[in-house]
N, C-alpha and C. Protein backbone atom coordinates (compact mmCIF):
# COMPACT_ATOMS: atom_id res chain seq x y z
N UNK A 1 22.43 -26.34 -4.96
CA UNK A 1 21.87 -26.09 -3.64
C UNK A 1 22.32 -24.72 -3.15
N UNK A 2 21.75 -24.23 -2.65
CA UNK A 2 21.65 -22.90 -2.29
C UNK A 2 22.91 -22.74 -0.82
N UNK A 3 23.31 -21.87 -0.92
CA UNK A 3 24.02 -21.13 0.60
C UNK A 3 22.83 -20.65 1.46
N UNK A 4 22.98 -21.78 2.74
CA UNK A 4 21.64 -20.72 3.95
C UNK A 4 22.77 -20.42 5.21
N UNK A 5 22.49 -18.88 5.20
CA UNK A 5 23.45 -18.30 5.59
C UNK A 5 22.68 -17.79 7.14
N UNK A 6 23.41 -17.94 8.42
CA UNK A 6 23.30 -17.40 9.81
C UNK A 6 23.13 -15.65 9.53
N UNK A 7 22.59 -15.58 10.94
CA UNK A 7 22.88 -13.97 10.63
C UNK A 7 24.21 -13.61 11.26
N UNK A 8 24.86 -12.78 10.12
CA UNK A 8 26.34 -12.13 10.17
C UNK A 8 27.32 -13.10 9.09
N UNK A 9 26.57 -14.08 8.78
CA UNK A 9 27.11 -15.05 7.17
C UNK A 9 27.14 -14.46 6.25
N UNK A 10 28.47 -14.07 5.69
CA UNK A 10 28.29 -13.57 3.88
C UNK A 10 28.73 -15.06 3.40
N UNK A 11 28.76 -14.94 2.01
CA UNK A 11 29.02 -15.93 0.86
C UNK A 11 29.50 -14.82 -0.66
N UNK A 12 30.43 -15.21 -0.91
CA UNK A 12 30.99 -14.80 -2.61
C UNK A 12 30.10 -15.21 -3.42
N UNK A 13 28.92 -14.29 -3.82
CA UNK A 13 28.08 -14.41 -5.11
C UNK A 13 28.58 -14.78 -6.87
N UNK A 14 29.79 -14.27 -6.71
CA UNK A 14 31.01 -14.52 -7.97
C UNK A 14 31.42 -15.82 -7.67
N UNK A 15 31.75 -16.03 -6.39
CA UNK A 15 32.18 -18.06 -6.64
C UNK A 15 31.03 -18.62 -6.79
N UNK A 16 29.94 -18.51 -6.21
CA UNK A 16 28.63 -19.28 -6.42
C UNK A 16 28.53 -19.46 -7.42
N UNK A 17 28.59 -18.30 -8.14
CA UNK A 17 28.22 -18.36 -9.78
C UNK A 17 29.09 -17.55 -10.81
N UNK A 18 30.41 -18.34 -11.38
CA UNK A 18 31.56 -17.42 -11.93
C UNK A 18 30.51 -16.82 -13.05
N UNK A 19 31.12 -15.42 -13.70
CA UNK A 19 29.94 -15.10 -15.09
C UNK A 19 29.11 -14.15 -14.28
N UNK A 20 28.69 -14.15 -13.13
CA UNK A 20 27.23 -13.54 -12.54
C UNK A 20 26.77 -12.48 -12.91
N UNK A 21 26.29 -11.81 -13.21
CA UNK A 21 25.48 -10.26 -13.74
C UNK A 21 24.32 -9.79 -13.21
N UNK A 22 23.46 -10.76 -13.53
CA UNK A 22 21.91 -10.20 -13.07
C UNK A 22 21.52 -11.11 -12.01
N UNK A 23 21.13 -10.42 -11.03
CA UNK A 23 20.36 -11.23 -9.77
C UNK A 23 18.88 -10.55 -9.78
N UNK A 24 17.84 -11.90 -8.84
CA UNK A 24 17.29 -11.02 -8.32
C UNK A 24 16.96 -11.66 -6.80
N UNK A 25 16.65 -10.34 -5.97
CA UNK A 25 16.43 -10.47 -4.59
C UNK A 25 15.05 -10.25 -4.28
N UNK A 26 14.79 -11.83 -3.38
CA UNK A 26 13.48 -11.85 -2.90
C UNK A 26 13.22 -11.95 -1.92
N UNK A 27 12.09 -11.12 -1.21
CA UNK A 27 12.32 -10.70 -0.02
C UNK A 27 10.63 -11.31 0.22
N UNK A 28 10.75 -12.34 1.38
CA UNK A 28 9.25 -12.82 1.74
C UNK A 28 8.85 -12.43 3.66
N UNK A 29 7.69 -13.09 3.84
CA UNK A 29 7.29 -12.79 4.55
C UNK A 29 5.64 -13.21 4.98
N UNK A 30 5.10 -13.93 6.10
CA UNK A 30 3.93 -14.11 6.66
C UNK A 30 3.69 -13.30 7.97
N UNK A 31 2.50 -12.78 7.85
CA UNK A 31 1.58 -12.03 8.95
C UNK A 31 1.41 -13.55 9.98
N UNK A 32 1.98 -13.58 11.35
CA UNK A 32 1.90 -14.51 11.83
C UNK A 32 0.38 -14.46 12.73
N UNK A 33 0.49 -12.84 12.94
CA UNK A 33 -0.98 -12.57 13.61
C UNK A 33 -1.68 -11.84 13.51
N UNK A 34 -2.76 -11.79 13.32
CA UNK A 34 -3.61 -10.60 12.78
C UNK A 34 -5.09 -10.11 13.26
N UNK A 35 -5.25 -9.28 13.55
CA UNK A 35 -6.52 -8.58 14.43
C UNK A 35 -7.44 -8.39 13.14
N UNK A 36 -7.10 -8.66 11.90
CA UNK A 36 -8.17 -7.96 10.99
C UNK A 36 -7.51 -6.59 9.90
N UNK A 37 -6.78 -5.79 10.79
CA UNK A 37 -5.85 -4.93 9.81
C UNK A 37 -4.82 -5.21 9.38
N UNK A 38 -5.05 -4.60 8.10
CA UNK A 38 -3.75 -5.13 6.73
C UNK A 38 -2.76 -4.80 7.24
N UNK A 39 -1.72 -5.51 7.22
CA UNK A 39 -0.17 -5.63 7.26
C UNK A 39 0.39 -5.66 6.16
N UNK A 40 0.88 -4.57 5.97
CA UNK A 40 1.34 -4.26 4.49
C UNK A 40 2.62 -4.04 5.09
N UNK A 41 3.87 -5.19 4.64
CA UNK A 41 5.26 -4.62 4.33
C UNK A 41 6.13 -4.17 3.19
N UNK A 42 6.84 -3.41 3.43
CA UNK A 42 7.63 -2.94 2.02
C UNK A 42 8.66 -3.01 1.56
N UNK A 43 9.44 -3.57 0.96
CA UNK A 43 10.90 -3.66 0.69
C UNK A 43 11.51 -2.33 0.09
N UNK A 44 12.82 -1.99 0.65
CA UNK A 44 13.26 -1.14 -0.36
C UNK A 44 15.06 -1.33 -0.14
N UNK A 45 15.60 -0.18 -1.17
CA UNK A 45 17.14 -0.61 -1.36
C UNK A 45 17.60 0.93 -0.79
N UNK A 46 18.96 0.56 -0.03
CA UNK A 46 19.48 1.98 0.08
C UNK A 46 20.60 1.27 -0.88
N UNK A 47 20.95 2.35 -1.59
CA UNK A 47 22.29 2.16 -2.80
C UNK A 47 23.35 2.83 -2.22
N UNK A 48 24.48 2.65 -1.58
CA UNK A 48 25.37 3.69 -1.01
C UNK A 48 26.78 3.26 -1.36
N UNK A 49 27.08 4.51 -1.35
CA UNK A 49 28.96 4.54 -1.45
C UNK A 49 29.55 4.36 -0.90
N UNK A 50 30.74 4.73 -0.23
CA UNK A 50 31.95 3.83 0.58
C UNK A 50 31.54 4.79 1.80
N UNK A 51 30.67 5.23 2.25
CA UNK A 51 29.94 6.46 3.78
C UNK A 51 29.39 4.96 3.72
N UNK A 52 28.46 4.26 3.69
CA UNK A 52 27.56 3.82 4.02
C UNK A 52 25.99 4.37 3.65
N UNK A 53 26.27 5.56 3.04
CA UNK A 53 24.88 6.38 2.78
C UNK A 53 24.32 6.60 1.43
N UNK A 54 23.65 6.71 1.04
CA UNK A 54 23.29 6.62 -0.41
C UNK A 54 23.47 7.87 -1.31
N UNK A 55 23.71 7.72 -2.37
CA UNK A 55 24.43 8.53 -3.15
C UNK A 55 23.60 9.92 -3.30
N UNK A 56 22.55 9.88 -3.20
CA UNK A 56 21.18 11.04 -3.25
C UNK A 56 20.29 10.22 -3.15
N UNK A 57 19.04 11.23 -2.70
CA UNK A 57 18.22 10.58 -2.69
C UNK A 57 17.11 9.69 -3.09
N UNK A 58 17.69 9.95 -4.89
CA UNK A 58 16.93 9.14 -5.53
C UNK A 58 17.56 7.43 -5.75
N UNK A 59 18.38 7.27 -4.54
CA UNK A 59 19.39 6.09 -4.67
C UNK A 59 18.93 5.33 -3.58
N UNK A 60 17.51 5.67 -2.89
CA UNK A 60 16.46 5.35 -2.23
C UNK A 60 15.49 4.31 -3.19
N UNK A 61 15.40 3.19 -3.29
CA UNK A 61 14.85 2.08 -4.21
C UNK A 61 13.48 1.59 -3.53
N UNK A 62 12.17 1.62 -3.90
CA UNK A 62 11.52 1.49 -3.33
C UNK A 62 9.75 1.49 -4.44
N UNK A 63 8.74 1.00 -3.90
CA UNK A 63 7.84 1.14 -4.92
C UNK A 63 7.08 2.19 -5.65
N UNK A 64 7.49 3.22 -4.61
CA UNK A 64 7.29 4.91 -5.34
C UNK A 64 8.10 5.03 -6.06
N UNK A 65 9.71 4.86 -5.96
CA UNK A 65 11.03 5.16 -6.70
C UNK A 65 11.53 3.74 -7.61
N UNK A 66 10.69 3.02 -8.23
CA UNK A 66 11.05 2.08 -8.62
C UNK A 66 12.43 1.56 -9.38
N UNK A 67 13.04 2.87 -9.51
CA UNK A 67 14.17 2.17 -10.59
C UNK A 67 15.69 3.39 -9.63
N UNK A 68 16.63 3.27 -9.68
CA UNK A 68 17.88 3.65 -9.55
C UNK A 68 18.46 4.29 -10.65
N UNK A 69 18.69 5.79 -10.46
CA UNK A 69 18.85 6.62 -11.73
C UNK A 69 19.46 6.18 -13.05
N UNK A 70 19.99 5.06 -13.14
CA UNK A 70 21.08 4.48 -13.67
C UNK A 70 20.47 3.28 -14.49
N UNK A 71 19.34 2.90 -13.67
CA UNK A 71 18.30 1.91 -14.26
C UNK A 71 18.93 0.61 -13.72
N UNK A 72 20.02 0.25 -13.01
CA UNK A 72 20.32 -0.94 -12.79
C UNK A 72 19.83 -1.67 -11.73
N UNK A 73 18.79 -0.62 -11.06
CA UNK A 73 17.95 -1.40 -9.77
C UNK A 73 16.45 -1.34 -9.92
N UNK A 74 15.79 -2.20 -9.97
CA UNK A 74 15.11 -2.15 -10.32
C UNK A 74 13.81 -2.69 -9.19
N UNK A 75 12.87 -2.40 -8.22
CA UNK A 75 11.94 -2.78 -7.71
C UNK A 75 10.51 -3.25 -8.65
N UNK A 76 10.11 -4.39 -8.51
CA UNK A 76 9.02 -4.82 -9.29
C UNK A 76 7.01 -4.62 -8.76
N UNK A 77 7.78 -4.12 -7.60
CA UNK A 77 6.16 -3.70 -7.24
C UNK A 77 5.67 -4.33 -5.60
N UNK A 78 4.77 -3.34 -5.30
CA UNK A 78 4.14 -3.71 -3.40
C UNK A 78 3.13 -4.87 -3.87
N UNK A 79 3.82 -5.65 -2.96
CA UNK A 79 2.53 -6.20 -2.56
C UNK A 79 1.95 -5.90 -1.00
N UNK A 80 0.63 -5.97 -1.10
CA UNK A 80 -0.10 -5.17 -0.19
C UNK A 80 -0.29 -5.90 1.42
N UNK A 81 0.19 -7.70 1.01
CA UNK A 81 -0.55 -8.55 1.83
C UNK A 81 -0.14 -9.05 2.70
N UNK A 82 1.03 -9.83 1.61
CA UNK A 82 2.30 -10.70 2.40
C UNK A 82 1.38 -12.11 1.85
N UNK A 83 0.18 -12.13 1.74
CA UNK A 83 -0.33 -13.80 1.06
C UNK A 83 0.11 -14.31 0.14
N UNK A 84 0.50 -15.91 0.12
CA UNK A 84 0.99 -16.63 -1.22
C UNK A 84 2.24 -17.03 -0.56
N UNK A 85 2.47 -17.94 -1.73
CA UNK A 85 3.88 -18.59 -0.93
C UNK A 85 5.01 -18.14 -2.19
N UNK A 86 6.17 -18.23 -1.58
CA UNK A 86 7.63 -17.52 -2.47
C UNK A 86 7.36 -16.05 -1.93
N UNK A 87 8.33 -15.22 -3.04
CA UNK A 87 8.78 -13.79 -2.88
C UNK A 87 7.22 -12.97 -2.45
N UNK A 88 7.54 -11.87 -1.96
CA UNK A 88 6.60 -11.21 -1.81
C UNK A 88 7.10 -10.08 -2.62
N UNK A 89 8.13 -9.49 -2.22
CA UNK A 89 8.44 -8.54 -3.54
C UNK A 89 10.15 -8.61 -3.61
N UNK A 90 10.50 -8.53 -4.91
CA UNK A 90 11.23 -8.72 -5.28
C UNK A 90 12.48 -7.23 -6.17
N UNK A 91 13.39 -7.49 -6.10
CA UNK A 91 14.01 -6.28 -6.65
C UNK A 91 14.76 -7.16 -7.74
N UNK A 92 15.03 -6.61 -8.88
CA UNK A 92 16.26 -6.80 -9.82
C UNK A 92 17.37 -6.31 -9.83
N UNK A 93 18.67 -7.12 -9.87
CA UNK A 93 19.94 -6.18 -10.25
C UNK A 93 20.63 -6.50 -11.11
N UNK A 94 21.45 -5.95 -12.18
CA UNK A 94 22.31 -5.98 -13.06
C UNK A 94 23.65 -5.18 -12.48
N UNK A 95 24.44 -6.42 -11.69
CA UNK A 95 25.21 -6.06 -11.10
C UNK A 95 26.74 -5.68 -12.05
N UNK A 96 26.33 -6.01 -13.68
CA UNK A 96 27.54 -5.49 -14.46
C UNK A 96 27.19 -3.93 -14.32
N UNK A 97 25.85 -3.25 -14.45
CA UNK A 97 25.61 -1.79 -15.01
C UNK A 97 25.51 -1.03 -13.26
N UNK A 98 25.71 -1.77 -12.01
CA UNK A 98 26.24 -0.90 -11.29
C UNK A 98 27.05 -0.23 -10.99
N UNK A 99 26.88 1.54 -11.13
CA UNK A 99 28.15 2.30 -11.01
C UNK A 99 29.65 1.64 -10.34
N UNK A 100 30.74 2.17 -10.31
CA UNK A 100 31.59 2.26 -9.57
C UNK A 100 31.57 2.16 -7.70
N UNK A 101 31.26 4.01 -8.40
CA UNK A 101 30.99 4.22 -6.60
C UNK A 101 30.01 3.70 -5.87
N UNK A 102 29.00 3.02 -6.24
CA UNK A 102 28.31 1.88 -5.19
C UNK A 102 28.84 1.19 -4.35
N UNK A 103 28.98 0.92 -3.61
CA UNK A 103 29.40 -0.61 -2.56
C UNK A 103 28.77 -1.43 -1.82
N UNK A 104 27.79 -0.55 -1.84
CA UNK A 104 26.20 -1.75 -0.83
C UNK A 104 25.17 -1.30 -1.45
N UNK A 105 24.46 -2.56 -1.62
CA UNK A 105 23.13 -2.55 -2.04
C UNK A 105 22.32 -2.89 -0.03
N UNK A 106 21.82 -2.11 0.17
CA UNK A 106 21.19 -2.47 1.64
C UNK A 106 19.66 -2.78 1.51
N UNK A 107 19.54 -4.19 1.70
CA UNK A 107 17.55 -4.16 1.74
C UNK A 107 16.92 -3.84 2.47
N UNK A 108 15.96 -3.48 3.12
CA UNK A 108 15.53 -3.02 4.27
C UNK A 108 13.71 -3.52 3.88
N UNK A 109 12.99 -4.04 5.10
CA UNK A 109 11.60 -4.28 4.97
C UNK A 109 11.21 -3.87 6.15
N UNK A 110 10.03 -2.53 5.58
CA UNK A 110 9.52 -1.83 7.10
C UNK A 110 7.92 -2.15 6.93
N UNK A 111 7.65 -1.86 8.11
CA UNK A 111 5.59 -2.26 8.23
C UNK A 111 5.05 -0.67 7.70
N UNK A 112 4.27 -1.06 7.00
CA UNK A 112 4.04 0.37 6.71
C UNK A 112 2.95 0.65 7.59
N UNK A 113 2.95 1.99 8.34
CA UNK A 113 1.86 2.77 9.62
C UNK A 113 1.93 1.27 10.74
N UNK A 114 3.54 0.71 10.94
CA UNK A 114 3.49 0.21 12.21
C UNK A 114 2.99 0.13 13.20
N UNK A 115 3.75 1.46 13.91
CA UNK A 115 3.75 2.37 15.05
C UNK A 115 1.87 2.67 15.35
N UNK A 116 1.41 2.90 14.36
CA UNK A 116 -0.20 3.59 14.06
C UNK A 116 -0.84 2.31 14.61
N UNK A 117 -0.46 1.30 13.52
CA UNK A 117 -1.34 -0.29 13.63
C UNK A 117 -0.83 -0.69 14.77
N UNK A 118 0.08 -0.71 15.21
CA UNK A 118 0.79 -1.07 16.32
C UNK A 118 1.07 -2.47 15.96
N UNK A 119 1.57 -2.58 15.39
CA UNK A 119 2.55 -3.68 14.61
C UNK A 119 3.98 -3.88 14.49
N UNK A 120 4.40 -4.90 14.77
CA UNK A 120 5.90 -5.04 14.80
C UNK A 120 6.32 -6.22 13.96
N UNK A 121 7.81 -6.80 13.96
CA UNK A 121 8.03 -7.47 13.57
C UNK A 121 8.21 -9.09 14.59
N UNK A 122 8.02 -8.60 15.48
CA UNK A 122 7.22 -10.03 16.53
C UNK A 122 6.29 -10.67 15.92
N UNK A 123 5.47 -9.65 15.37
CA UNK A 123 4.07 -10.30 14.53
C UNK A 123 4.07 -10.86 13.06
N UNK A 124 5.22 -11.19 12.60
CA UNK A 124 5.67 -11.30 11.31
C UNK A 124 6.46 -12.70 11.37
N UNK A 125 6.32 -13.91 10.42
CA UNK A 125 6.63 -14.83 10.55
C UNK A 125 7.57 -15.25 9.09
N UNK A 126 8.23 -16.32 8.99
CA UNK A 126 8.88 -16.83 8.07
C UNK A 126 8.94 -16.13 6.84
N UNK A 127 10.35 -14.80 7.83
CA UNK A 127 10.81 -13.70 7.11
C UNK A 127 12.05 -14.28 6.27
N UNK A 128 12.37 -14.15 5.47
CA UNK A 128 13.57 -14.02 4.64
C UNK A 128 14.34 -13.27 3.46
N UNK A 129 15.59 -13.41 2.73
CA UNK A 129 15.81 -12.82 2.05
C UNK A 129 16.70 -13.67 1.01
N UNK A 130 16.52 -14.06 -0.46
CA UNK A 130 17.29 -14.78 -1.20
C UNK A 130 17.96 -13.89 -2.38
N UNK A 131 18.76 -14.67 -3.18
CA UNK A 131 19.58 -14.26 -4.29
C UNK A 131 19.32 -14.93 -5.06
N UNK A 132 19.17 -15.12 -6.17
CA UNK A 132 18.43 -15.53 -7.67
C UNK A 132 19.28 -15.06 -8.96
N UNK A 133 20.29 -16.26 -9.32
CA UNK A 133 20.81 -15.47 -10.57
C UNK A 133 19.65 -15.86 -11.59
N UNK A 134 19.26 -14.59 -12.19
CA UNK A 134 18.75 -14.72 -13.55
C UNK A 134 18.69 -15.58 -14.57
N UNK A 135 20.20 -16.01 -14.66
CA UNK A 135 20.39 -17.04 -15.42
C UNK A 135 20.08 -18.44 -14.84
N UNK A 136 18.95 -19.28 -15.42
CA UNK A 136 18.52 -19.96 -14.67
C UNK A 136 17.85 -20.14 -13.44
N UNK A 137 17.23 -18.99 -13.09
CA UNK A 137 16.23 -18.78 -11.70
C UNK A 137 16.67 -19.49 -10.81
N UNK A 138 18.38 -19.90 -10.17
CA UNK A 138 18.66 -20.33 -9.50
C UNK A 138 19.12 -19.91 -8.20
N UNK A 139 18.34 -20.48 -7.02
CA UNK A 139 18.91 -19.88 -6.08
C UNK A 139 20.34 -19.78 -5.67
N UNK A 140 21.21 -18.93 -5.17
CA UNK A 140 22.30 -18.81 -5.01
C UNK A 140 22.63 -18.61 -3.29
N UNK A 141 21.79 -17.94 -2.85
CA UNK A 141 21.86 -17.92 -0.90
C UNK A 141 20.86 -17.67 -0.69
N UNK A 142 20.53 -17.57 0.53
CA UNK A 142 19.26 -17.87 1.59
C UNK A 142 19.53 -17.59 2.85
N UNK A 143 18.88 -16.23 3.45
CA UNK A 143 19.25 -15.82 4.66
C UNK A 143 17.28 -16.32 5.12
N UNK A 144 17.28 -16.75 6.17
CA UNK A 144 15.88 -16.91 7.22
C UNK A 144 16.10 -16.10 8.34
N UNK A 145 15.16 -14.94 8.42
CA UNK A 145 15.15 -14.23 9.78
C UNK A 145 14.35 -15.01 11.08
N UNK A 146 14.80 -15.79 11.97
CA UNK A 146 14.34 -16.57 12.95
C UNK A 146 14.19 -15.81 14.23
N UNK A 147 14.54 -14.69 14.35
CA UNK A 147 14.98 -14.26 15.55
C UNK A 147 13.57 -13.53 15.98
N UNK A 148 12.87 -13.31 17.03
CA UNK A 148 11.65 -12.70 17.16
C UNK A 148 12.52 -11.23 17.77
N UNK A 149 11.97 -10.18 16.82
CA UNK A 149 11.56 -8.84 17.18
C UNK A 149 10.28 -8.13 16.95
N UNK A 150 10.18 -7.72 18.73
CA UNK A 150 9.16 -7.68 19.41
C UNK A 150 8.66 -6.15 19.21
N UNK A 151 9.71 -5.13 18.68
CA UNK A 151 9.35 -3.75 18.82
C UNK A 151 9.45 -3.06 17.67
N UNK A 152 10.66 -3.88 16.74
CA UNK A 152 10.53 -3.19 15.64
C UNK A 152 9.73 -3.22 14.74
N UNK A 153 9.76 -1.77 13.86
CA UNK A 153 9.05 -1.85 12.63
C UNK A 153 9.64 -1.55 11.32
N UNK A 154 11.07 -1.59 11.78
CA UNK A 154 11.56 -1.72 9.90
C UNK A 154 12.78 -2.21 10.26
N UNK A 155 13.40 -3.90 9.56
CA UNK A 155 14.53 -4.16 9.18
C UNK A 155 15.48 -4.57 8.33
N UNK A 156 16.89 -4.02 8.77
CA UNK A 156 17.74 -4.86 7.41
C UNK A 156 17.56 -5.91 7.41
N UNK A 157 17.30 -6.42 6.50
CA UNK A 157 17.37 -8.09 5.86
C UNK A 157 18.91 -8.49 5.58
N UNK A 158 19.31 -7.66 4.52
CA UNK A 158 20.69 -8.18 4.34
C UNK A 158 21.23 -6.86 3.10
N UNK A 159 22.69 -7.40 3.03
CA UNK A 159 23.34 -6.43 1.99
C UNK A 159 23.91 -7.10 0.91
N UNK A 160 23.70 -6.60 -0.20
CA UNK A 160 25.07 -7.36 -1.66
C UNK A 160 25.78 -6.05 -1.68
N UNK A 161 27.15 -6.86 -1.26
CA UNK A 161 27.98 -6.09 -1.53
C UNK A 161 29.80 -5.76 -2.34
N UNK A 162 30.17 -5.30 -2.65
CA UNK A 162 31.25 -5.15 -3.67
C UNK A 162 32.82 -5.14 -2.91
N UNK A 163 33.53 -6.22 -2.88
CA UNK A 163 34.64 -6.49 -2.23
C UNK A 163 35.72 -7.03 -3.57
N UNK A 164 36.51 -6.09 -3.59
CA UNK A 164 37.59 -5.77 -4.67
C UNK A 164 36.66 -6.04 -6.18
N UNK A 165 37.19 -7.17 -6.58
CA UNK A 165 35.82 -7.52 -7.98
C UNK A 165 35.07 -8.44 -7.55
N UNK A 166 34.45 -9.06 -6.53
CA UNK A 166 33.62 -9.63 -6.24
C UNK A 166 32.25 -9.07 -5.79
N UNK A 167 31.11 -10.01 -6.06
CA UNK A 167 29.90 -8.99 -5.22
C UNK A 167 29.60 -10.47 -4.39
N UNK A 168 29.52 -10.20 -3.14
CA UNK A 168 28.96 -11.14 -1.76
C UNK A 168 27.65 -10.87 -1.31
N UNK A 169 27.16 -11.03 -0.63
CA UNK A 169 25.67 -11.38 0.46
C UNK A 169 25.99 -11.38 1.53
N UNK A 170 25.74 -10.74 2.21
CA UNK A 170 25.77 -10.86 3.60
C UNK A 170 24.65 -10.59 4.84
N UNK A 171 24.20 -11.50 5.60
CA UNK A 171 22.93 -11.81 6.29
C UNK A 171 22.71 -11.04 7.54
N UNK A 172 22.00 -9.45 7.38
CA UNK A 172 21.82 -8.83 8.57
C UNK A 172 21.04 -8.95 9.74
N UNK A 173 19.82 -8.73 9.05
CA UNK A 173 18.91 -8.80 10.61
C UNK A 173 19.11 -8.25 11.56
N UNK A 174 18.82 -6.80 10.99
CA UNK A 174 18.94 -5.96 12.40
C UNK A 174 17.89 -4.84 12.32
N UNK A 175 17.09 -4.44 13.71
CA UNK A 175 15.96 -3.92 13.08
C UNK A 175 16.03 -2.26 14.24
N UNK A 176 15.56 -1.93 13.54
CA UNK A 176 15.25 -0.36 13.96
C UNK A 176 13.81 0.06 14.78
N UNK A 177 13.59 0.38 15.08
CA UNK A 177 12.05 1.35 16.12
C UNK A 177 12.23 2.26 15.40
N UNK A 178 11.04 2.60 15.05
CA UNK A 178 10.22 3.83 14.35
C UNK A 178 10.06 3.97 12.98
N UNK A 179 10.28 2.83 12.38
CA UNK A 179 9.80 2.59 11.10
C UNK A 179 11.03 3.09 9.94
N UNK A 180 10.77 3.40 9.07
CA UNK A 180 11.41 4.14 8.05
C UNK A 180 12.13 4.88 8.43
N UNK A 181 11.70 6.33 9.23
CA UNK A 181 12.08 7.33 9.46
C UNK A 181 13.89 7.14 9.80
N UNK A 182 13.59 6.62 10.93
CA UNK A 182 15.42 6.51 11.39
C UNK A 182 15.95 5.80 10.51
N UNK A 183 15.36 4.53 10.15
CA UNK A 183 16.33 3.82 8.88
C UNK A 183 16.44 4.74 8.04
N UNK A 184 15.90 5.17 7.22
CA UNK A 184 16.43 6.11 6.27
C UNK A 184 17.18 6.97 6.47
N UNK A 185 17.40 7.58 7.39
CA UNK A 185 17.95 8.74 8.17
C UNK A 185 19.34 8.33 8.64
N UNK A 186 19.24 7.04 8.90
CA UNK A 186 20.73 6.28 8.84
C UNK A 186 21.74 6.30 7.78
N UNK A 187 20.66 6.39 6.81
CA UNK A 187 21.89 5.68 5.70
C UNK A 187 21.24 6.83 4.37
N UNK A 188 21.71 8.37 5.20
CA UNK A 188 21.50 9.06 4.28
C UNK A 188 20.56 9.81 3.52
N UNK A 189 19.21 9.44 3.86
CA UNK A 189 18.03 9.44 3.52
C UNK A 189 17.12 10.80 3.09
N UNK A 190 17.05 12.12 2.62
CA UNK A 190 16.42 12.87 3.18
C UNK A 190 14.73 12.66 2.86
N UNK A 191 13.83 12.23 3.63
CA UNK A 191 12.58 11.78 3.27
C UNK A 191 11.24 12.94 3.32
N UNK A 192 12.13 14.39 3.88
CA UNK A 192 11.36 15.79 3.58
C UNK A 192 10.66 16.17 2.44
């Protein structure tokens, strides 16, 4: 049975599952309302070091940048819709072949041309974010974003992150105004 974690809940991904290596993180999501224009959301990873910011900018994980110089992150592709039930898009990690200096994997899911569509995450329904060891496609935690935000258009979902030799989960939900731009810009980003 899975860990369903509050927001601000971590859980030890290493006790869940002693051995652990490869996860993967799935990140879902329903258009709760819709005028007719596509709601396309996007997942992506900031990879960062002990700043909080990502190592360069190709440590920006996302469906243009699909892989992490290193190859150990891996994004599997946009979906355009948010239709269907389970993951909407999903990332891979091989948390043995992550560098050192990593310490957060940060997910982040923004609306893409929000602000334009005038779309937020008010309008977005039975958001979440899980952990999946590989071995055995088993779920390991389960964060549900319940909380209605009314203005934003891009948020953290959650972080895996590296505490002495352990890697944890921990359940964010916290969302930003103005899409990408400032999130990225937070945590290092240069998107010029």
């Amino acid at each position: 049975m899975a860990v369903s974690l509050q927001k601000g809940g971590n859980v030890s991904l290493s006790k869940e599952a002693p051995g652990l290596t490869k996860v993967t993180i799935g990140l879902g999501w329903d258009p709760r309302v819709t005028d007719g224009a596509e709601f396309d959301l996007d997942a992506s990873v900031f990879v960062c070091g002990e700043d909080g910011k990502v190592l360069t900018d190709k440590h920006f994980v996302f469906y243009n940048n699909a892989k992490s110089p290193d190859g150990s992150i891996e994004h599997t592709g946009d979906n355009r819709s948010g239709e269907g039930e389970g993951d909407d898009e999903q990332v891979k990690v091989d948390l043995s072949a992550v560098p050192a200096e990593v310490k957060k994997l940060v997910f982040a899911v923004t609306i893409h041309e929000g602000a334009t569509r005038k779309q937020n995450f008010g309008q977005v329904a039975n958001a979440f974010m899980r952990v999946i060891n590989q071995d055995g496609e088993k779920e390991l935690a389960r964060y549900d974003l319940t909380e209605d935000y009314s203005v934003e258009t891009a948020m953290i979902f959650g972080e895996v992150y590296r505490h002495n030799a352990e890697w944890k989960f921990k359940a964010i939900g916290a969302g930003f105004e103005g899409g990408l731009g400032p999130l990225a810009s937070s945590h290092g980003v240069n998107l010029g």
